[in-house]
PDB file of N, CA and C in Angstrom:
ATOM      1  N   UNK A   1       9.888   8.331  -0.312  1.00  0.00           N
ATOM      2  CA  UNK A   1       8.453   8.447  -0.412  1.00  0.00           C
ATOM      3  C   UNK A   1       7.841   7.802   0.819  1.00  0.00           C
ATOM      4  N   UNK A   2       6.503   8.311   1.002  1.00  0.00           N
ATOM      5  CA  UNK A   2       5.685   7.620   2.009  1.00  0.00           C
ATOM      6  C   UNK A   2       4.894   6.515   1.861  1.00  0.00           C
ATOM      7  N   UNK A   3       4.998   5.711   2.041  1.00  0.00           N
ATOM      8  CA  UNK A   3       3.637   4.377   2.251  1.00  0.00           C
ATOM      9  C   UNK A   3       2.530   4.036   4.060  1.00  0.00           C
ATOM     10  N   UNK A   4       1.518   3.794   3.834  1.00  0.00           N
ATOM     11  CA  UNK A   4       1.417   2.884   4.625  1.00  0.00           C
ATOM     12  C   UNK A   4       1.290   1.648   5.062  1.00  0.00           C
ATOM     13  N   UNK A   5       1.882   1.572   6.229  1.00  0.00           N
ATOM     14  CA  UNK A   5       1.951  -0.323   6.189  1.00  0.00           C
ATOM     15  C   UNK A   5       1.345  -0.597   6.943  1.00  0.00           C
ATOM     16  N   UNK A   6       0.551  -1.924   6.986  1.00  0.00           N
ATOM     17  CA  UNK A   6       0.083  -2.239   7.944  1.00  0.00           C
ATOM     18  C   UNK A   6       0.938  -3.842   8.583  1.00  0.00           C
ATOM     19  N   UNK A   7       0.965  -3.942   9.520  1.00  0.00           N
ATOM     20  CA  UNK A   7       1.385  -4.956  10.153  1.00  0.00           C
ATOM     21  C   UNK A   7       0.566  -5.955  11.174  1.00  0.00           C
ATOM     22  N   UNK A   8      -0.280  -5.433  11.042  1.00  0.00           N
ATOM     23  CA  UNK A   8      -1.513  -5.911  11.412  1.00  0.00           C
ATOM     24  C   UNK A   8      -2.857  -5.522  12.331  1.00  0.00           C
ATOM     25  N   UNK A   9      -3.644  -6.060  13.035  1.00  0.00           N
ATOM     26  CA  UNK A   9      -5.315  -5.556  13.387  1.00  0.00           C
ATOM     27  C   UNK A   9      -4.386  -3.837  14.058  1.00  0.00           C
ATOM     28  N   UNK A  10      -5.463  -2.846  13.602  1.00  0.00           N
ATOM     29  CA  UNK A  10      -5.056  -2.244  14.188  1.00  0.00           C
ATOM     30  C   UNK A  10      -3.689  -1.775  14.339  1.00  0.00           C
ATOM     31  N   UNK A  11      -2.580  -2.028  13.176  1.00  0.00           N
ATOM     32  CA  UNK A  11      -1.150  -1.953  13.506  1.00  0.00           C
ATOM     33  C   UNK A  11      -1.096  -1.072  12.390  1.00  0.00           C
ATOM     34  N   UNK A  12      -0.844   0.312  12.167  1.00  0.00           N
ATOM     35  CA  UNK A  12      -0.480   0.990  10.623  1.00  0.00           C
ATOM     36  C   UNK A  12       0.376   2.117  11.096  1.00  0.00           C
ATOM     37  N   UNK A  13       1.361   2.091  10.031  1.00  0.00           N
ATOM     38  CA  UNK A  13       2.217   2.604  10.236  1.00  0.00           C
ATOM     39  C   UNK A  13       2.935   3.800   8.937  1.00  0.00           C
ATOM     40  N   UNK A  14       2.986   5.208   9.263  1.00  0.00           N
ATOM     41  CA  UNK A  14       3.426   5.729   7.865  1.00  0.00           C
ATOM     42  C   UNK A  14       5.304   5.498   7.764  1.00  0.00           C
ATOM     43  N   UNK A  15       5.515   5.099   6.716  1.00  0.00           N
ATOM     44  CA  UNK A  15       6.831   4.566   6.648  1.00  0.00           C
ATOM     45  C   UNK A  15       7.391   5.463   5.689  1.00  0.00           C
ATOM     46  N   UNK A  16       9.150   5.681   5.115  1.00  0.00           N
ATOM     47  CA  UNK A  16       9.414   6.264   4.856  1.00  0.00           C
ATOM     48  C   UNK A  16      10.596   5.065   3.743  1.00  0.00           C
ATOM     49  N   UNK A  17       9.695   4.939   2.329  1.00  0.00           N
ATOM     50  CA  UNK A  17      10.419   3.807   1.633  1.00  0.00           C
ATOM     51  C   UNK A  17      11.366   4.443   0.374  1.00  0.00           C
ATOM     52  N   UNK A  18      12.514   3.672  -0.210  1.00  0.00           N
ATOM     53  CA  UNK A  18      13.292   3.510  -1.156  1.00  0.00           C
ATOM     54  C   UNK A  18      12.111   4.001  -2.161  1.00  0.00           C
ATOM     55  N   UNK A  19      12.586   5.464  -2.816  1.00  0.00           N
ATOM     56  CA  UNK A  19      12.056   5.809  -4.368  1.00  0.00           C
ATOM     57  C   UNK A  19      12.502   4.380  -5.278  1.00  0.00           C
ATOM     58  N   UNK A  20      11.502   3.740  -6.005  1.00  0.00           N
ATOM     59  CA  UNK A  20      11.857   3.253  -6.917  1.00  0.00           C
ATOM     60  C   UNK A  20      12.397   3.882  -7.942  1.00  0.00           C
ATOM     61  N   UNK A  21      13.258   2.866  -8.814  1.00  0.00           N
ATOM     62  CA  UNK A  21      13.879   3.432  -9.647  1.00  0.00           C
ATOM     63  C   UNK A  21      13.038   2.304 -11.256  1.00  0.00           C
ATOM     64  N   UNK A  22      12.604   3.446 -12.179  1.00  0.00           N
ATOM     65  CA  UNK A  22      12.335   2.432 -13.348  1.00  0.00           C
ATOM     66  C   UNK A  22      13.125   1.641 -14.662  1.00  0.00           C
ATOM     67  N   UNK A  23      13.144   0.617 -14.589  1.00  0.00           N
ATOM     68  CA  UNK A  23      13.930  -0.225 -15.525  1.00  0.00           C
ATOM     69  C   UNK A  23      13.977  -0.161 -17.532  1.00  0.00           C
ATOM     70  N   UNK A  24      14.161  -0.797 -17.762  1.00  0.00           N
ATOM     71  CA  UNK A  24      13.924  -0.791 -19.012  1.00  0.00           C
ATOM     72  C   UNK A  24      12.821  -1.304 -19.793  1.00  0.00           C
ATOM     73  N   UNK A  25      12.074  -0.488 -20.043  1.00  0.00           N
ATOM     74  CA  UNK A  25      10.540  -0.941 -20.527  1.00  0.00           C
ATOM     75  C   UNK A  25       9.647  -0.819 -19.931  1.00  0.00           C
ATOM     76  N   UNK A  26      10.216   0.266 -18.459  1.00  0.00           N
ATOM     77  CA  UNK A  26       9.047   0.501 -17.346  1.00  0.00           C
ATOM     78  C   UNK A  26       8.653   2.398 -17.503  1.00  0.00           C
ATOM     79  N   UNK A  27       7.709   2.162 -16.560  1.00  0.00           N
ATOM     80  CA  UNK A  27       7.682   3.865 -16.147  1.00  0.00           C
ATOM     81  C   UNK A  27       7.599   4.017 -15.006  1.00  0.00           C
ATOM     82  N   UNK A  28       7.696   5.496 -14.225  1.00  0.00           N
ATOM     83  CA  UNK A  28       7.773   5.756 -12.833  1.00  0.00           C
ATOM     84  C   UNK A  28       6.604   6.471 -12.406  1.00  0.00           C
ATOM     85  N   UNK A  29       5.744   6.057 -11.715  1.00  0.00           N
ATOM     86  CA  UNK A  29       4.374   7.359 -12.156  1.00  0.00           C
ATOM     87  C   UNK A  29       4.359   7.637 -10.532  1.00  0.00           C
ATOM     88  N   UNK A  30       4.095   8.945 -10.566  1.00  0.00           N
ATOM     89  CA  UNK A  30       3.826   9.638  -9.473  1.00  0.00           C
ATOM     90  C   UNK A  30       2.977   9.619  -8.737  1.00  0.00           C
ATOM     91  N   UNK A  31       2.346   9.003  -8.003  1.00  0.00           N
ATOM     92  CA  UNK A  31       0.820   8.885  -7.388  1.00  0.00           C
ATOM     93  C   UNK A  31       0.486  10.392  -7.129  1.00  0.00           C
ATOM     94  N   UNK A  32      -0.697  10.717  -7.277  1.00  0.00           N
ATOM     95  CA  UNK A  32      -1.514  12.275  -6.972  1.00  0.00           C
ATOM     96  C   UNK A  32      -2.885  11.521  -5.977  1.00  0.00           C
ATOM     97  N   UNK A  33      -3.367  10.647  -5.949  1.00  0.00           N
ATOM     98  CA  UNK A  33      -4.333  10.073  -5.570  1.00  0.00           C
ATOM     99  C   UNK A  33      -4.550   8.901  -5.234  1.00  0.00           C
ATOM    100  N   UNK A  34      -5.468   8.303  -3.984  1.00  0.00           N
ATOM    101  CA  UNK A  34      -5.227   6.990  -3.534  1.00  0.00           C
ATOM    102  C   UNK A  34      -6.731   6.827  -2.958  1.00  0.00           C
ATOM    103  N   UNK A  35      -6.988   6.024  -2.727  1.00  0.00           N
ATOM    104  CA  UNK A  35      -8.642   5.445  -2.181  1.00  0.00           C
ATOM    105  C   UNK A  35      -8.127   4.700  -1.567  1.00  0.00           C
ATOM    106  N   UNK A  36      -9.521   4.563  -0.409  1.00  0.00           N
ATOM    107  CA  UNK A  36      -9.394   3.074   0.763  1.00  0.00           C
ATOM    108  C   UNK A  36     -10.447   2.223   0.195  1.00  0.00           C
ATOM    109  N   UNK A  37     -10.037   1.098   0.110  1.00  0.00           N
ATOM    110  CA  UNK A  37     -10.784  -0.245  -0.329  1.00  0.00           C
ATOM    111  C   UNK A  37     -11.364  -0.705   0.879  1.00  0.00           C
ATOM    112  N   UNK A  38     -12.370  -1.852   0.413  1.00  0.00           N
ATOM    113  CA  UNK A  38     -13.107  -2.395   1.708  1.00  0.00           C
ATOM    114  C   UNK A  38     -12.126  -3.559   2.291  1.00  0.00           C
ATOM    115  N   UNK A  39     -11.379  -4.322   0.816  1.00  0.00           N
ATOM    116  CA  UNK A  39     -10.142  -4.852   2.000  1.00  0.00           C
ATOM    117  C   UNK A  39      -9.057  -4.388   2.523  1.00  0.00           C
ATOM    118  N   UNK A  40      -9.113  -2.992   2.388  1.00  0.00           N
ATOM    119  CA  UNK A  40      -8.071  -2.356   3.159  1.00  0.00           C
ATOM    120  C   UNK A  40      -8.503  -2.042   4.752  1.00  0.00           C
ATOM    121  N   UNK A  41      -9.653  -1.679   4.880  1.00  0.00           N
ATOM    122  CA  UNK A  41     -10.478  -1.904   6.185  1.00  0.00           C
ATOM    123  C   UNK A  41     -10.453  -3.112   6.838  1.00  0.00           C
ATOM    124  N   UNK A  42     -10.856  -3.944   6.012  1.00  0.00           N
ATOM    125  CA  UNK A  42     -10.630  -5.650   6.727  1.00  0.00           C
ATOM    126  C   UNK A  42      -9.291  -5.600   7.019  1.00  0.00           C
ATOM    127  N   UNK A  43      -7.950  -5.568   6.497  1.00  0.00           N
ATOM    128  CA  UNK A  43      -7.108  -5.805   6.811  1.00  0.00           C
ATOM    129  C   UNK A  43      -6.341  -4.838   8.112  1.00  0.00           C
ATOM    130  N   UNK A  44      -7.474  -3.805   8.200  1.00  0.00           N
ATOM    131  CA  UNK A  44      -6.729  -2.864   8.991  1.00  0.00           C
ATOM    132  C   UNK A  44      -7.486  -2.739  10.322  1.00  0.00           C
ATOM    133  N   UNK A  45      -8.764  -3.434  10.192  1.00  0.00           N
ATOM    134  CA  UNK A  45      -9.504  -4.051  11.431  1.00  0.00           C
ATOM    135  C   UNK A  45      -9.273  -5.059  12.168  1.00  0.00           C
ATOM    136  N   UNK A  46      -9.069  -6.352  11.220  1.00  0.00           N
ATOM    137  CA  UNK A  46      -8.767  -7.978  11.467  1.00  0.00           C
ATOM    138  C   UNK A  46      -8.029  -8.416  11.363  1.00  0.00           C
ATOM    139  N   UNK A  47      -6.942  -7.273  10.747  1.00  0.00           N
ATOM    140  CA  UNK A  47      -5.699  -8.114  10.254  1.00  0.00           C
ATOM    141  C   UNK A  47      -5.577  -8.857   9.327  1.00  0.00           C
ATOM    142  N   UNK A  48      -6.408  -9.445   8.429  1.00  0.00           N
ATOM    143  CA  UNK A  48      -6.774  -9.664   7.236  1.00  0.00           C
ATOM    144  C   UNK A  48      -7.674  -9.908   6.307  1.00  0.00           C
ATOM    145  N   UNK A  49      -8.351 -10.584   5.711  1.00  0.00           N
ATOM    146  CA  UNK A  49      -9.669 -10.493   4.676  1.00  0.00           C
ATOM    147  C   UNK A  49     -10.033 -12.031   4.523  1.00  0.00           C
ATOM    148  N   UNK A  50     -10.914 -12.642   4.618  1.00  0.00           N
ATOM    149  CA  UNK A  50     -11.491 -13.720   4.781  1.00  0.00           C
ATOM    150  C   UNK A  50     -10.261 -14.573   5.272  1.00  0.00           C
ATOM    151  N   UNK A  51      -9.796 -15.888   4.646  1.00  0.00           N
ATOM    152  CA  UNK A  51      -8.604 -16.299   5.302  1.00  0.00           C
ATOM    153  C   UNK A  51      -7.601 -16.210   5.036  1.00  0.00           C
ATOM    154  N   UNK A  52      -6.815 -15.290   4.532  1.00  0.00           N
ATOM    155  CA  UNK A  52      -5.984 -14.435   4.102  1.00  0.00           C
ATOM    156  C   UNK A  52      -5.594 -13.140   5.367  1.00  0.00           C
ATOM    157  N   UNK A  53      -4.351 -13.875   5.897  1.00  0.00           N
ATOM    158  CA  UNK A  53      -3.760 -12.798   7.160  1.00  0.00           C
ATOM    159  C   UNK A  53      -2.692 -12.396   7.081  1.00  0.00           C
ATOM    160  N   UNK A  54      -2.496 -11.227   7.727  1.00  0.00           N
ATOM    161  CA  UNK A  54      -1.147 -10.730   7.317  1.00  0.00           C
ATOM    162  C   UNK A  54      -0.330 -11.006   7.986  1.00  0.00           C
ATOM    163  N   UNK A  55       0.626 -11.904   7.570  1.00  0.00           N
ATOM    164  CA  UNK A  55       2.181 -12.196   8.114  1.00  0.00           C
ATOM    165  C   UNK A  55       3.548 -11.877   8.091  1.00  0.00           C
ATOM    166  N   UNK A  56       3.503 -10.780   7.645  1.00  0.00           N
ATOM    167  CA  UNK A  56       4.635 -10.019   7.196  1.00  0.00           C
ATOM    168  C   UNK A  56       3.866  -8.159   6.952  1.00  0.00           C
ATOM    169  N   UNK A  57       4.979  -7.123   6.801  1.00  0.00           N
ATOM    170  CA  UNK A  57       4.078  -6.163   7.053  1.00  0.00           C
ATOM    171  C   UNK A  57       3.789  -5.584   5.641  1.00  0.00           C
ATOM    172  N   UNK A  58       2.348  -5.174   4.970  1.00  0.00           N
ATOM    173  CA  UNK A  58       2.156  -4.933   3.867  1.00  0.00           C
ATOM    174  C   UNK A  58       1.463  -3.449   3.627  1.00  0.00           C
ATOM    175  N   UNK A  59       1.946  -2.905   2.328  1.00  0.00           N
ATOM    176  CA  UNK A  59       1.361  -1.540   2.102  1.00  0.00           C
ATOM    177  C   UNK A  59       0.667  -2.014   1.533  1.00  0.00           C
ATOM    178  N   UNK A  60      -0.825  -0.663   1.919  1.00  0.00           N
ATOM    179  CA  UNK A  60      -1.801  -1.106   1.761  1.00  0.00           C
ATOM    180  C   UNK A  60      -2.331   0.460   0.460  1.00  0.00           C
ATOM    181  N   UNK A  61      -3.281  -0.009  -0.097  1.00  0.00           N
ATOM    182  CA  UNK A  61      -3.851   0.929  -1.326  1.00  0.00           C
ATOM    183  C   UNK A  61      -3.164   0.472  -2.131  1.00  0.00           C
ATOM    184  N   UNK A  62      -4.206   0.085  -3.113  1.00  0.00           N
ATOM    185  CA  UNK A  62      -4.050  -0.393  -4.383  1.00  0.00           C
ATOM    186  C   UNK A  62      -5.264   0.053  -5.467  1.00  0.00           C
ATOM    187  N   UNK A  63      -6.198   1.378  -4.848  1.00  0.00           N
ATOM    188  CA  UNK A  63      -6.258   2.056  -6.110  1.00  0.00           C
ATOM    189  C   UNK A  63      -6.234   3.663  -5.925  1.00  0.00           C
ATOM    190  N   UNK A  64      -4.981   3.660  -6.993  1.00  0.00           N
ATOM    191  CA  UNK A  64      -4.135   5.121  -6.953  1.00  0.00           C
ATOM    192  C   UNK A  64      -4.060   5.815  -8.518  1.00  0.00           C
ATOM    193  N   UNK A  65      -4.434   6.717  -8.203  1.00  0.00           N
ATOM    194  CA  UNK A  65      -4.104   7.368  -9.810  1.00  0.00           C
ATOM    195  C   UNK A  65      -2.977   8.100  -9.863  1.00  0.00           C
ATOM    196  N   UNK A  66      -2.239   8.598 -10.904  1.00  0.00           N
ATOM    197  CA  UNK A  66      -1.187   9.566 -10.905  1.00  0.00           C
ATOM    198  C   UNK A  66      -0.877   9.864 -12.475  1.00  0.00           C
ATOM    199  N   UNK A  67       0.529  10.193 -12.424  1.00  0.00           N
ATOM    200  CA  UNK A  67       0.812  10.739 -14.014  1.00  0.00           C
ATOM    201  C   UNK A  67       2.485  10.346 -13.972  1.00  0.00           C
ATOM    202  N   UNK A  68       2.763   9.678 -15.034  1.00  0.00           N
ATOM    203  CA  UNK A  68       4.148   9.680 -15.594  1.00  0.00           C
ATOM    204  C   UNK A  68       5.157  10.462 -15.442  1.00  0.00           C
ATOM    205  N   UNK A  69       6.084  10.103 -14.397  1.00  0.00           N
ATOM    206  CA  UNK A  69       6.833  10.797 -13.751  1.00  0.00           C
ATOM    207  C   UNK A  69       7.493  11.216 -14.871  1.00  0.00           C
TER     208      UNK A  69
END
């Protein structure tokens, strides 16, 4: 699957990550849909969101809809 990461101001990158696999008592849901947040902008302008910076490289979107794989 695809993510993007950012690694910092200005640093994003489409990556190509490990399908999770779901455990016992989990589910696997398919994303169909994703939005950009306003701290996804901060983080992808400044490199991070008030004092909170990114030090390691992080995927970014965290609101996604989908359906039960």
């Amino acid at each position: 699957m695809k993510s993007v990461v950012c690694y910092g101001a200005k640093d994003l990158r489409l990556e190509e990550q490990e399908q999770p696999v779901a455990g016992p008592d989990q589910v696997l849901i398919n994303i169909e849909a994703g939005g950009i947040c306003g701290s996804d902008l901060h983080y992808y302008n400044h490199g991070g969101f008030g004092t909170v910076r990114i030090k390691e490289p992080m995927i970014l979107g965290h609101e996604v809809s989908g359906r039960v794989a």
